[in-house]
N, C-alpha and C. Protein backbone atom coordinates (compact mmCIF):
# COMPACT_ATOMS: atom_id res chain seq x y z
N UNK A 1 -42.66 -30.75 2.21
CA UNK A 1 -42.11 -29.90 3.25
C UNK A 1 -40.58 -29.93 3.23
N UNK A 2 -40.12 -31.21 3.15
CA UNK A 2 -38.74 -31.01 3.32
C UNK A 2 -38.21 -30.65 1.70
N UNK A 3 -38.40 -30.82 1.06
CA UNK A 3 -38.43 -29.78 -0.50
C UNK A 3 -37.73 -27.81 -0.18
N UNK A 4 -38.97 -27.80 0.20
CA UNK A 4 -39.22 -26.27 0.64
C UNK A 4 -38.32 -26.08 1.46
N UNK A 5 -37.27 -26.62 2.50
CA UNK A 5 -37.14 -26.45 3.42
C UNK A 5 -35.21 -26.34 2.96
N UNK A 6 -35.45 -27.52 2.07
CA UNK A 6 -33.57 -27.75 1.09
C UNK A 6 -33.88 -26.53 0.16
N UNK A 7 -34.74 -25.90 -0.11
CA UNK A 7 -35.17 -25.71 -1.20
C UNK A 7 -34.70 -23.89 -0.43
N UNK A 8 -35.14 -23.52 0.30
CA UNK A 8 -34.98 -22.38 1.50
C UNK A 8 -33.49 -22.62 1.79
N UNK A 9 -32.55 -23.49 2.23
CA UNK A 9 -31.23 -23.61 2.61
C UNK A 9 -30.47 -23.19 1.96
N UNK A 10 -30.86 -23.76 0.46
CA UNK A 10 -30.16 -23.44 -0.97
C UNK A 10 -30.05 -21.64 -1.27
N UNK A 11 -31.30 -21.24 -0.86
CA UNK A 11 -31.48 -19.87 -1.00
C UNK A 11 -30.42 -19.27 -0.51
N UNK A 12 -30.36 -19.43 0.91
CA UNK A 12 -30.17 -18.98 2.01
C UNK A 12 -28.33 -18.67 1.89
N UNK A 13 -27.92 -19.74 1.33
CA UNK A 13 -26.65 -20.57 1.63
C UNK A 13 -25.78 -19.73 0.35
N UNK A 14 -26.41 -19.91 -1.17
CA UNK A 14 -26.33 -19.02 -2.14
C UNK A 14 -25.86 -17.23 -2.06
N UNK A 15 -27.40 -16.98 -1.26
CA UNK A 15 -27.17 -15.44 -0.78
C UNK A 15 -26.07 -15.08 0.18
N UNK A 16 -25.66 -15.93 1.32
CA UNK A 16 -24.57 -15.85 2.05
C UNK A 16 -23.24 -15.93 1.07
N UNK A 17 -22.81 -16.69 0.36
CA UNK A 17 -21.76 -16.97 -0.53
C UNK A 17 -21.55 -16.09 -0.79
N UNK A 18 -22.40 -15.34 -1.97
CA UNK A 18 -22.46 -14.25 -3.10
C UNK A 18 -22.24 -12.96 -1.96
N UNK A 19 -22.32 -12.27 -0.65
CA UNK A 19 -22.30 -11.56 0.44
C UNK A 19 -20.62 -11.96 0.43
N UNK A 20 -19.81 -13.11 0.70
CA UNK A 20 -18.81 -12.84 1.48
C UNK A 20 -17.79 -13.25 0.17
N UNK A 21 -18.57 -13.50 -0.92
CA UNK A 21 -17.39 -13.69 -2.23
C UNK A 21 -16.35 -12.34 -2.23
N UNK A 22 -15.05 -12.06 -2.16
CA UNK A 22 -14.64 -11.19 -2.18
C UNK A 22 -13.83 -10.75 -4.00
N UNK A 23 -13.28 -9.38 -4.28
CA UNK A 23 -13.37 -9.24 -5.22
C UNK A 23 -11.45 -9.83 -5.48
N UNK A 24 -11.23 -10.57 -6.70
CA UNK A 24 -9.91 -11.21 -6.44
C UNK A 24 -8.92 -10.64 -7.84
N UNK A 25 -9.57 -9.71 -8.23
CA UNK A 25 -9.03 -8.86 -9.69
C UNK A 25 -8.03 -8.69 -8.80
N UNK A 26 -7.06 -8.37 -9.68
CA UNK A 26 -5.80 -7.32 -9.03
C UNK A 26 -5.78 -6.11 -10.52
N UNK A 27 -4.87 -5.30 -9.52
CA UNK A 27 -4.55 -3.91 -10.47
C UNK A 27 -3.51 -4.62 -11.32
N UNK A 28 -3.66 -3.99 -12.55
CA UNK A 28 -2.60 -4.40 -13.70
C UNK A 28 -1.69 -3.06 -13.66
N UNK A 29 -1.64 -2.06 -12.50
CA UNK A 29 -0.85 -1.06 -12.68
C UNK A 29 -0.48 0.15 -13.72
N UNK A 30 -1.78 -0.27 -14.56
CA UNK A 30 -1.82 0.44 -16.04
C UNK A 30 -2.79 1.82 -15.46
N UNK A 31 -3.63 1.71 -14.30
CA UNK A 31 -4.11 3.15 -14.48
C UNK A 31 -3.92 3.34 -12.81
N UNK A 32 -4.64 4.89 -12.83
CA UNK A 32 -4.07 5.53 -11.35
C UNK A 32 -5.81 5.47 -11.09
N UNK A 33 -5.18 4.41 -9.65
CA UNK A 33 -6.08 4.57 -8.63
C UNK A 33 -6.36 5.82 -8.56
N UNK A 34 -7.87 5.88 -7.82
CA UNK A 34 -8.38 7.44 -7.31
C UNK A 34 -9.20 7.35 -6.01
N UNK A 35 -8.85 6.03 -5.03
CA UNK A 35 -8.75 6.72 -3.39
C UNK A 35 -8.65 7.25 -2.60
N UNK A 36 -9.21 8.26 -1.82
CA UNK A 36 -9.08 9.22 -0.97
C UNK A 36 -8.70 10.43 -1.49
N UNK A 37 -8.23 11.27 -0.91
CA UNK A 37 -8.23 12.79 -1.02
C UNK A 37 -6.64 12.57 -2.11
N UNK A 38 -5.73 11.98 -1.77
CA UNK A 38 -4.19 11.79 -2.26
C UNK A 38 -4.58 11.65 -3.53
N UNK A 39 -3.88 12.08 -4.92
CA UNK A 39 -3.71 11.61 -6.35
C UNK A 39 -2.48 10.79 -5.59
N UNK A 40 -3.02 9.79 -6.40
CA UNK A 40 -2.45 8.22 -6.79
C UNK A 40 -1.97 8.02 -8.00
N UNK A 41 -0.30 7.71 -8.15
CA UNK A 41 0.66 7.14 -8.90
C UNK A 41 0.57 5.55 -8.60
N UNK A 42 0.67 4.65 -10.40
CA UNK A 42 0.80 3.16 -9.90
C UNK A 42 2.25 3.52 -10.23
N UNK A 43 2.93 2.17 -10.20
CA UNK A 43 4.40 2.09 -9.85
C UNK A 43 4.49 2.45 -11.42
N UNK A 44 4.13 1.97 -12.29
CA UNK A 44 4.30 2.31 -13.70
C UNK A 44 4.41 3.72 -14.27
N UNK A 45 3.68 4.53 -13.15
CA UNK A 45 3.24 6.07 -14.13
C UNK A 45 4.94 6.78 -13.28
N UNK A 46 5.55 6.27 -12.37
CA UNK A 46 6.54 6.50 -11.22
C UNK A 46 7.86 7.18 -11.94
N UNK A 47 8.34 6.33 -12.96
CA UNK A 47 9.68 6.42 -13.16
C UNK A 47 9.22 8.14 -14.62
N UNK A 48 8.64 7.85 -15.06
CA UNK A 48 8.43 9.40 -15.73
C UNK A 48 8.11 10.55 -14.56
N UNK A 49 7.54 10.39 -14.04
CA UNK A 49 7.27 11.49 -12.75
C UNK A 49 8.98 11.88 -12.33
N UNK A 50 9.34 10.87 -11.88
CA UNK A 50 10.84 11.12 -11.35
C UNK A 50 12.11 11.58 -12.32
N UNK A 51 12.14 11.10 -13.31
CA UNK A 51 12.67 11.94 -14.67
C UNK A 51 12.77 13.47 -14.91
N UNK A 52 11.21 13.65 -14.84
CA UNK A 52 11.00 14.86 -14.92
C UNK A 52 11.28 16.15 -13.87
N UNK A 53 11.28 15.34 -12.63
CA UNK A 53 11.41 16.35 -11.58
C UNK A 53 11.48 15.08 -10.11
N UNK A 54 12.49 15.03 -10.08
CA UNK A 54 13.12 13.83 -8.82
C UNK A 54 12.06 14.53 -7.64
N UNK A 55 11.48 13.54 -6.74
CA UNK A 55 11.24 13.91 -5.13
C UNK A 55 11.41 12.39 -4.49
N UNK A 56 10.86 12.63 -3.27
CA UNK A 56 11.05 11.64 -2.35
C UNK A 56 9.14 10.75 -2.86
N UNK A 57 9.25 9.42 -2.76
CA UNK A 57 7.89 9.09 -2.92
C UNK A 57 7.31 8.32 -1.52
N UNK A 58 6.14 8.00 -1.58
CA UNK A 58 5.32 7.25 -0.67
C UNK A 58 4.66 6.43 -1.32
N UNK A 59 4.73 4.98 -0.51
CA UNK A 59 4.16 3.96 -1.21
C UNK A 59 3.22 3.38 -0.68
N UNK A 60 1.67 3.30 -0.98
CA UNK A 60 0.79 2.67 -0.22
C UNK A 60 0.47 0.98 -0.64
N UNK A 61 1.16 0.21 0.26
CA UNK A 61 1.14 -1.00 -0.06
C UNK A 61 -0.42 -1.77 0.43
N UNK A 62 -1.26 -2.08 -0.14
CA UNK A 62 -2.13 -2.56 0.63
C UNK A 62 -2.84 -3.74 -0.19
N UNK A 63 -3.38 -4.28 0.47
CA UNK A 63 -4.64 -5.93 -0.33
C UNK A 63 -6.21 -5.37 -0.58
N UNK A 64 -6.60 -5.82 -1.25
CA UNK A 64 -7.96 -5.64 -1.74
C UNK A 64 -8.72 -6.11 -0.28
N UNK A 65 -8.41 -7.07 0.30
CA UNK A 65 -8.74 -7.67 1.31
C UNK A 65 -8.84 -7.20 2.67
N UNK A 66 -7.73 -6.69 2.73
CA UNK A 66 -7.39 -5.84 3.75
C UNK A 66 -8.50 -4.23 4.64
N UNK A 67 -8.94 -4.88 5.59
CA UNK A 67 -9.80 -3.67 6.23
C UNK A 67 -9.28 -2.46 6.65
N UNK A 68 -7.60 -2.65 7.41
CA UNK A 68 -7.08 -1.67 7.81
C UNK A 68 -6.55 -0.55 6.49
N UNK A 69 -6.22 -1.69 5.59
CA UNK A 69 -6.12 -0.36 4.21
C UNK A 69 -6.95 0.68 3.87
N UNK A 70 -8.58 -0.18 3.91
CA UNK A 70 -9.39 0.54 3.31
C UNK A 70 -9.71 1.36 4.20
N UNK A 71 -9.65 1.49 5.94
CA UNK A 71 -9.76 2.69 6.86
C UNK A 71 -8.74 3.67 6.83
N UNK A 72 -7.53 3.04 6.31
CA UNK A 72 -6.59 4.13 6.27
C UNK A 72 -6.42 4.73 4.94
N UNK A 73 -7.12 4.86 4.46
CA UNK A 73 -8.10 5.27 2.94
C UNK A 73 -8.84 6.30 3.25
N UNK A 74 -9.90 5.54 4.23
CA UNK A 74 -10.84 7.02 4.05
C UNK A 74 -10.81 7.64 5.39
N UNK A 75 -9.95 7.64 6.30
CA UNK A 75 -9.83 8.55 7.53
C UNK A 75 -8.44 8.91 7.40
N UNK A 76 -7.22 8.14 6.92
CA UNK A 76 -5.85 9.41 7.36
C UNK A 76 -5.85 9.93 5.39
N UNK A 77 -5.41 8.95 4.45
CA UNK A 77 -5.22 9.45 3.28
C UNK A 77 -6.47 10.19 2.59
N UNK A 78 -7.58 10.62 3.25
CA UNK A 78 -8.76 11.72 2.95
C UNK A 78 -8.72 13.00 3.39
N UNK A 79 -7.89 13.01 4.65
CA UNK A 79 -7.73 13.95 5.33
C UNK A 79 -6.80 15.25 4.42
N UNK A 80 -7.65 16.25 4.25
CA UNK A 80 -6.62 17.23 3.33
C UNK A 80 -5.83 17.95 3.90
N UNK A 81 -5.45 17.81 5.10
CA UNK A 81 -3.82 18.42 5.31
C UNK A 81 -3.03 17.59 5.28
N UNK A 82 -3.28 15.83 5.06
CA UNK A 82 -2.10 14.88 4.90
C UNK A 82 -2.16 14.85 3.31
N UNK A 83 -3.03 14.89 2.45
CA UNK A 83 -3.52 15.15 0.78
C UNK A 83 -2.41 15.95 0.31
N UNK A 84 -2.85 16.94 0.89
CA UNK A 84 -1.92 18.15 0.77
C UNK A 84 -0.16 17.96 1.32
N UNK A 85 0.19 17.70 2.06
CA UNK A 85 1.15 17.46 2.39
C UNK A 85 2.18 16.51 1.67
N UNK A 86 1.15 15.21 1.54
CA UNK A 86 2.02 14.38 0.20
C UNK A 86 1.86 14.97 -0.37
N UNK A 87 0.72 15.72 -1.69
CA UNK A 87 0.95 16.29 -2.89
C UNK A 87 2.06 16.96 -2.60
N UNK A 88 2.63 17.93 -2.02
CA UNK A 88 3.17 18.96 -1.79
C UNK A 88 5.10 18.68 -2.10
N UNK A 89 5.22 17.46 -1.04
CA UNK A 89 6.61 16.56 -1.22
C UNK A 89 6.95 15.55 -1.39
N UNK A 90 5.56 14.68 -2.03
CA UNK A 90 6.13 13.42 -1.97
C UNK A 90 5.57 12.85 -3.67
N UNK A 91 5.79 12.15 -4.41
CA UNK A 91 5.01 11.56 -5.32
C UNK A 91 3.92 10.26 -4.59
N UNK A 92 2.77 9.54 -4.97
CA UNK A 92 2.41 8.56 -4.05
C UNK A 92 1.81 7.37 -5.18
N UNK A 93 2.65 6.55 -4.50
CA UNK A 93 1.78 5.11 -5.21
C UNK A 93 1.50 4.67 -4.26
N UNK A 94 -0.03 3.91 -4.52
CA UNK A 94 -0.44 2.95 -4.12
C UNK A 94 0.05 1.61 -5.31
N UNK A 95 0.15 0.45 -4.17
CA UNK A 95 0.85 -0.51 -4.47
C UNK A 95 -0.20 -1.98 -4.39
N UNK A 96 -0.50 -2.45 -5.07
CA UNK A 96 -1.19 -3.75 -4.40
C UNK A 96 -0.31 -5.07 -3.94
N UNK A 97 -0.41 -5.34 -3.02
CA UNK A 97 1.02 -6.43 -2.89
C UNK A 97 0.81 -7.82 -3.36
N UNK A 98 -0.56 -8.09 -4.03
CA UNK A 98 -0.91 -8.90 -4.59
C UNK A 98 -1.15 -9.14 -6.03
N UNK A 99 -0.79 -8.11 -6.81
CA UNK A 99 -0.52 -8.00 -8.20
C UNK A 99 0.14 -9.16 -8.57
N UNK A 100 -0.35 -10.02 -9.41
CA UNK A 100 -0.19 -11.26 -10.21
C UNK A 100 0.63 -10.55 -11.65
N UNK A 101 0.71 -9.12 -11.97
CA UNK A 101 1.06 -8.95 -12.91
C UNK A 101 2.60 -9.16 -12.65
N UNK A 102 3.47 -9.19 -13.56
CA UNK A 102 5.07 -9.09 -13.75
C UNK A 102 5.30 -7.19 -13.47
N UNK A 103 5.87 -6.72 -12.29
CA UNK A 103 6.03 -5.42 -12.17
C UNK A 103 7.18 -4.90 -12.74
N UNK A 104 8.07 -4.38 -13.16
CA UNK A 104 9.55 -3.45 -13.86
C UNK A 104 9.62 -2.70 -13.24
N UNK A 105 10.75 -2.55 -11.81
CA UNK A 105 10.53 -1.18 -11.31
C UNK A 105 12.53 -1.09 -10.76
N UNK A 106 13.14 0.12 -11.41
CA UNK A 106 14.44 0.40 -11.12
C UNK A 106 15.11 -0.87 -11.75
N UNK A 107 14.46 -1.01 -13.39
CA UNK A 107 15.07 -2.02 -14.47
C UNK A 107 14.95 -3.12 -13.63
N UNK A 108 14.40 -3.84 -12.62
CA UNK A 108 14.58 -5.45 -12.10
C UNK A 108 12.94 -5.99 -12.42
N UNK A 109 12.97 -6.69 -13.18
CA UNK A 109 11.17 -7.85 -12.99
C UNK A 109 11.07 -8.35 -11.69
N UNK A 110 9.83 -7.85 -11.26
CA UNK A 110 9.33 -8.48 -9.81
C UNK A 110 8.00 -9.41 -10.34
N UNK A 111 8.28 -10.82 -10.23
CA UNK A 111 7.27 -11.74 -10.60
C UNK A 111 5.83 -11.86 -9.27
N UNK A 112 5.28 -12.64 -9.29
CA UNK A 112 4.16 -13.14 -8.34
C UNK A 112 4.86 -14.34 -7.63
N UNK A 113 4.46 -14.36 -6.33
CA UNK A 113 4.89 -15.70 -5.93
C UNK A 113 3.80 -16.00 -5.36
N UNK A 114 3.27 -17.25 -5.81
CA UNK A 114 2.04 -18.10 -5.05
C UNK A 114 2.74 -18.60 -3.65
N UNK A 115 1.49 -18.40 -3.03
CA UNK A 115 1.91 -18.62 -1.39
C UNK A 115 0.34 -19.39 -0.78
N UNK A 116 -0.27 -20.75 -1.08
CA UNK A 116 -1.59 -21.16 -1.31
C UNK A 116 -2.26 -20.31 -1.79
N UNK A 117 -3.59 -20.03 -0.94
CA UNK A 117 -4.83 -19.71 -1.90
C UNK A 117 -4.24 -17.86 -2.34
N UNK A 118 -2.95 -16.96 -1.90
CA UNK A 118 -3.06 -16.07 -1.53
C UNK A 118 -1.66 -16.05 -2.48
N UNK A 119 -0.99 -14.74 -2.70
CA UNK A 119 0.59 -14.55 -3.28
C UNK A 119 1.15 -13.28 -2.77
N UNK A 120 2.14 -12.91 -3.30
CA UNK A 120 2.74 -11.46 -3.05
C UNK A 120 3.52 -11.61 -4.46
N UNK A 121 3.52 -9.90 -4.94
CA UNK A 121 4.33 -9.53 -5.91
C UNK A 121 5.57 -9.06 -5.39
N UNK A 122 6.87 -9.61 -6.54
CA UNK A 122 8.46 -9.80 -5.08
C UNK A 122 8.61 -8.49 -5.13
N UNK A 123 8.32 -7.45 -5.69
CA UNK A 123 8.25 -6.09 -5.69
C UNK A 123 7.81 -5.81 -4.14
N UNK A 124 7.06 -6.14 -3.16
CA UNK A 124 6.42 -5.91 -2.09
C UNK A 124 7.53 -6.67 -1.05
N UNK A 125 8.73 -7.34 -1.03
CA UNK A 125 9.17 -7.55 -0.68
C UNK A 125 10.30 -6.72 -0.29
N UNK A 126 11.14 -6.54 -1.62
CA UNK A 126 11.75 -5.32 -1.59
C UNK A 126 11.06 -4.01 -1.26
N UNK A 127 10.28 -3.38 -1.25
CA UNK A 127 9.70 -2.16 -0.40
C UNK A 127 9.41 -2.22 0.52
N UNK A 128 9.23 -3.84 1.07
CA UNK A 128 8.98 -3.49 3.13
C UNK A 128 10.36 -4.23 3.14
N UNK A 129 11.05 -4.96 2.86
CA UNK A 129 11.62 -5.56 3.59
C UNK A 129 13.72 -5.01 3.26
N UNK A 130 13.40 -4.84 2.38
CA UNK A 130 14.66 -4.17 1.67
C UNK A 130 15.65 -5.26 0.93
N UNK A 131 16.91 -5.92 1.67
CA UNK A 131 17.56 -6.69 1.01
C UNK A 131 17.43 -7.84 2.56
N UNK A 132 16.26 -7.62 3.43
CA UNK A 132 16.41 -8.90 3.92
C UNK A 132 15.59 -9.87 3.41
N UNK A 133 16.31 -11.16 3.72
CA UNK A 133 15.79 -12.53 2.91
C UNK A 133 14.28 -12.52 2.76
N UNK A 134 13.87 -13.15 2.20
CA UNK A 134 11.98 -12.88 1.56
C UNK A 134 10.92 -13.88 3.02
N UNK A 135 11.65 -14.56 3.83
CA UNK A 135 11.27 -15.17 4.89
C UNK A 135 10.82 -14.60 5.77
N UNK A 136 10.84 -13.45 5.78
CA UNK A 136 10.56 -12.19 6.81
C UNK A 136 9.14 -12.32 6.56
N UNK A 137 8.43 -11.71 7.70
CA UNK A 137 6.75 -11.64 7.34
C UNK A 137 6.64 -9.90 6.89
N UNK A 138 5.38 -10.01 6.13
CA UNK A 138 5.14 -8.46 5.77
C UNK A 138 3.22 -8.73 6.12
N UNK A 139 3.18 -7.34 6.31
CA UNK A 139 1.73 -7.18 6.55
C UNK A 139 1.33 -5.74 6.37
N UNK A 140 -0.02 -5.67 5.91
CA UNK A 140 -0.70 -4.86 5.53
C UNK A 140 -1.58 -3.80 6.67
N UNK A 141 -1.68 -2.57 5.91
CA UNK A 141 -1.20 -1.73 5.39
C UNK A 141 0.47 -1.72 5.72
N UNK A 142 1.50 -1.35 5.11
CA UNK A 142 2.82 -0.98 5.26
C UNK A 142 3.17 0.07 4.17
N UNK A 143 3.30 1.29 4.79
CA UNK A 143 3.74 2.48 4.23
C UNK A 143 5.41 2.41 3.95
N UNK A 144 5.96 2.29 2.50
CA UNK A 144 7.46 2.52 2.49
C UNK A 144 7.82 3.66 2.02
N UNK A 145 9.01 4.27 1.84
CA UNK A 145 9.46 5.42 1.13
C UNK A 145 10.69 5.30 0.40
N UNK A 146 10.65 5.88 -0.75
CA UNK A 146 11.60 5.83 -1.61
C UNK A 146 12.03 7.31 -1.67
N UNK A 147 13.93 7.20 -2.29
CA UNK A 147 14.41 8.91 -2.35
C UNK A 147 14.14 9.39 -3.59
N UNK A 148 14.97 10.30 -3.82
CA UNK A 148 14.96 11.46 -5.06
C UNK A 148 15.35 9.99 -6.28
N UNK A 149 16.22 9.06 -5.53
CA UNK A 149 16.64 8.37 -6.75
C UNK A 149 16.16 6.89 -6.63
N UNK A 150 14.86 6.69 -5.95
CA UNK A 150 13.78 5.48 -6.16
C UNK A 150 14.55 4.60 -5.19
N UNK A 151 15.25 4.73 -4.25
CA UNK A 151 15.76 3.60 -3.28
C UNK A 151 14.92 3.76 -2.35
N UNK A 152 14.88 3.01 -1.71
CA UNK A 152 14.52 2.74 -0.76
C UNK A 152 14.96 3.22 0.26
N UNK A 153 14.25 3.93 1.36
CA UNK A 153 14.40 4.59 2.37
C UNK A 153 14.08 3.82 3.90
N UNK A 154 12.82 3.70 3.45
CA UNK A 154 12.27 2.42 5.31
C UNK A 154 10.78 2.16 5.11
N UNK A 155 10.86 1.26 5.36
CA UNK A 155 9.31 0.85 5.61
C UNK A 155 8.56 0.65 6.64
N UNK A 156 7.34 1.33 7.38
CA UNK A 156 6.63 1.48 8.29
C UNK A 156 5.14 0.49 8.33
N UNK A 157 5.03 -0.34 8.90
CA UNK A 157 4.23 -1.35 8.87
C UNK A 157 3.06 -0.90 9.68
N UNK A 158 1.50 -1.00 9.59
CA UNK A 158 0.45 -0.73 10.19
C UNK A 158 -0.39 0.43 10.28
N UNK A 159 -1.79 0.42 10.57
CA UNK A 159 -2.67 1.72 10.30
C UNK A 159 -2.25 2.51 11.15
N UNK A 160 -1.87 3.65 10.97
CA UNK A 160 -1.95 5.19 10.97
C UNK A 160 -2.93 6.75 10.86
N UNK A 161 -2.95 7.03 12.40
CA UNK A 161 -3.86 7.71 11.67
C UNK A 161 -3.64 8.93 11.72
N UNK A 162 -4.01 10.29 11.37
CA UNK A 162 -3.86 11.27 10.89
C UNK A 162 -2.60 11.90 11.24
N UNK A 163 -2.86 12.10 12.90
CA UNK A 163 -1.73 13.07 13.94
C UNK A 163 -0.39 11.71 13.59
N UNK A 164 -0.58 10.49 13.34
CA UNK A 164 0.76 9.50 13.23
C UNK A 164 1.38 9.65 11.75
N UNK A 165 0.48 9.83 10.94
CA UNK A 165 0.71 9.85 9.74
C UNK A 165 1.72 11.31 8.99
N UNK A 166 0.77 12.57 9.87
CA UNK A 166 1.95 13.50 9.71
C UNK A 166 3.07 13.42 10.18
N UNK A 167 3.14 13.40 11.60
CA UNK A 167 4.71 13.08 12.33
C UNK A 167 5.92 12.04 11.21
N UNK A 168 4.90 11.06 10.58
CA UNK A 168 5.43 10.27 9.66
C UNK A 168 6.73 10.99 8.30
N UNK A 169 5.42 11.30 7.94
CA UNK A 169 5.75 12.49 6.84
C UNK A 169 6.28 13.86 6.76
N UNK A 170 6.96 14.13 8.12
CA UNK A 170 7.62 14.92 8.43
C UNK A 170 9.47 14.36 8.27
N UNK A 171 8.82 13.26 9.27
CA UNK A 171 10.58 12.54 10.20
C UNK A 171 11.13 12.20 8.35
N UNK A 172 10.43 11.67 7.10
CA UNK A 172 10.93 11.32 6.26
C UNK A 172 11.36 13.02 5.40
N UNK A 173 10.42 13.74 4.68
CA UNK A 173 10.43 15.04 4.15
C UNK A 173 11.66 15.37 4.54
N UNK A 174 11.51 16.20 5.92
CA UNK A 174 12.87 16.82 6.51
C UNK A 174 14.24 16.02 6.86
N UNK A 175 14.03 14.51 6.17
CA UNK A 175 15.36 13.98 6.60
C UNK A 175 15.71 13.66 7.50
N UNK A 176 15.29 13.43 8.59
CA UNK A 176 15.57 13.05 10.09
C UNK A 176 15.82 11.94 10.58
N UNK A 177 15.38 10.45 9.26
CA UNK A 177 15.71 9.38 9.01
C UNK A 177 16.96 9.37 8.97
N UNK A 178 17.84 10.10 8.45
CA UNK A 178 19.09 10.01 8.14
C UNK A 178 20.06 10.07 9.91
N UNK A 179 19.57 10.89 10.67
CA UNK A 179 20.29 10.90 12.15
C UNK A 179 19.08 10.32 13.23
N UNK A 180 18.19 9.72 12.92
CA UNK A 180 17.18 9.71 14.17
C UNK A 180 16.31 8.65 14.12
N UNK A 181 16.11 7.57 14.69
CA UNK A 181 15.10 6.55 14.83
C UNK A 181 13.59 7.09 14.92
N UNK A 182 12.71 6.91 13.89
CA UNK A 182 11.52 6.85 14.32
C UNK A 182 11.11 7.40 15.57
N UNK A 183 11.17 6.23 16.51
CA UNK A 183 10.41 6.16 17.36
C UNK A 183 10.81 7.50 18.84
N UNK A 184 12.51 7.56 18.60
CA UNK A 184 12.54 8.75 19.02
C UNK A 184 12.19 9.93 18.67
N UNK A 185 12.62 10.09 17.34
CA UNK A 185 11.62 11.61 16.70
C UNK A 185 10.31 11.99 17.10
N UNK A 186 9.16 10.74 17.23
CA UNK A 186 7.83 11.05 17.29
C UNK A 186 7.86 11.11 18.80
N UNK A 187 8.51 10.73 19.94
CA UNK A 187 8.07 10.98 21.02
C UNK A 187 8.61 12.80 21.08
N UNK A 188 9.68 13.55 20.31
CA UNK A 188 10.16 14.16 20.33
C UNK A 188 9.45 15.17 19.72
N UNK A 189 8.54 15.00 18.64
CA UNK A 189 7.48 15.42 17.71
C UNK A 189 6.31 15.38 17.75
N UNK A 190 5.49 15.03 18.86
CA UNK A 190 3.96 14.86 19.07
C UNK A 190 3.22 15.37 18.16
């Protein structure tokens, strides 16, 4: 009986594991994601896109891990008037901020930094955080934007959803970043 019983736990205990094992690959940035309604640029396919014809880009920074990414996946970046809207003016990478690979982006190597069981690629630093010190916290989802000439513009931290996401993609498009805080534009912009 008690055989059967370790014997049942083992089962049990196994099947639970294999349920909450999560997947710990990262993107090697060599091909384009195909999430939601948006065509997806990795940072790699970026700098030929911009060569050819400069725009403003959008960067979807997110973790494999991450739940709010994957909702803001398939409810705002599915939605085809925001699809449409990035296609329209923006180039878009998605970004994994956990890429273990060595990234090259605007000629600088962004390595991995182990941080315990978990890391960030320093590339994800510079796109949310800009030139402040790397001590800063970052968190996922965080939408950044880059200009015509791959700088950095601002980074917007947290899920978004459709009606936030356009107002978003407006205040940046039309430039309004340049004279206007966020948070006033969108009360100004419903």
């Amino acid at each position: 009986m008690f055989k059967k019983i370790l014997f049942l736990y083992f089962c049990v205990s196994i099947t639970f594991l294999s349920s909450c094992q999560t997947d710990t690959t990262t993107s090697t940035n060599t091909t384009t994601p195909t999430q939601g309604a948006v065509e997806w640029l990795t940072i790699d396919q970026l700098p030929a896109k911009m060569q050819a014809q400069p725009r403003k880009v959008i960067v979807d920074l997110y973790t494999d891990w991450c739940g709010w990414c994957k909702k803001m996946d398939q409810n705002t970046f599915s939605d085809p008037t925001v699809a449409k809207y990035i296609s329209e003016n923006f180039y878009a990478v998605k970004f994994n901020a956990e890429t273990k690979d060595n990234v090259t982006f605007n000629g600088q190597q962004y390595p991995y930094l182990e941080n315990g069981r978990r890391g960030t690629n320093q590339l994800t630093f510079k796109l949310i955080l800009g030139d402040i010190p790397q001590g800063a916290s970052v968190g996922y989802p965080t939408i950044a934007f880059l200009d015509e000439n791959s700088e950095r513009i601002n980074a917007f931290p947290g899920y978004r959803e459709t009606p936030a996401m356009k107002t978003l993609l407006r205040y940046i498009n039309e430039n309004h970043y340049s004279d206007t805080d966020f948070d006033t534009f969108a009360q100004q912009n419903p």
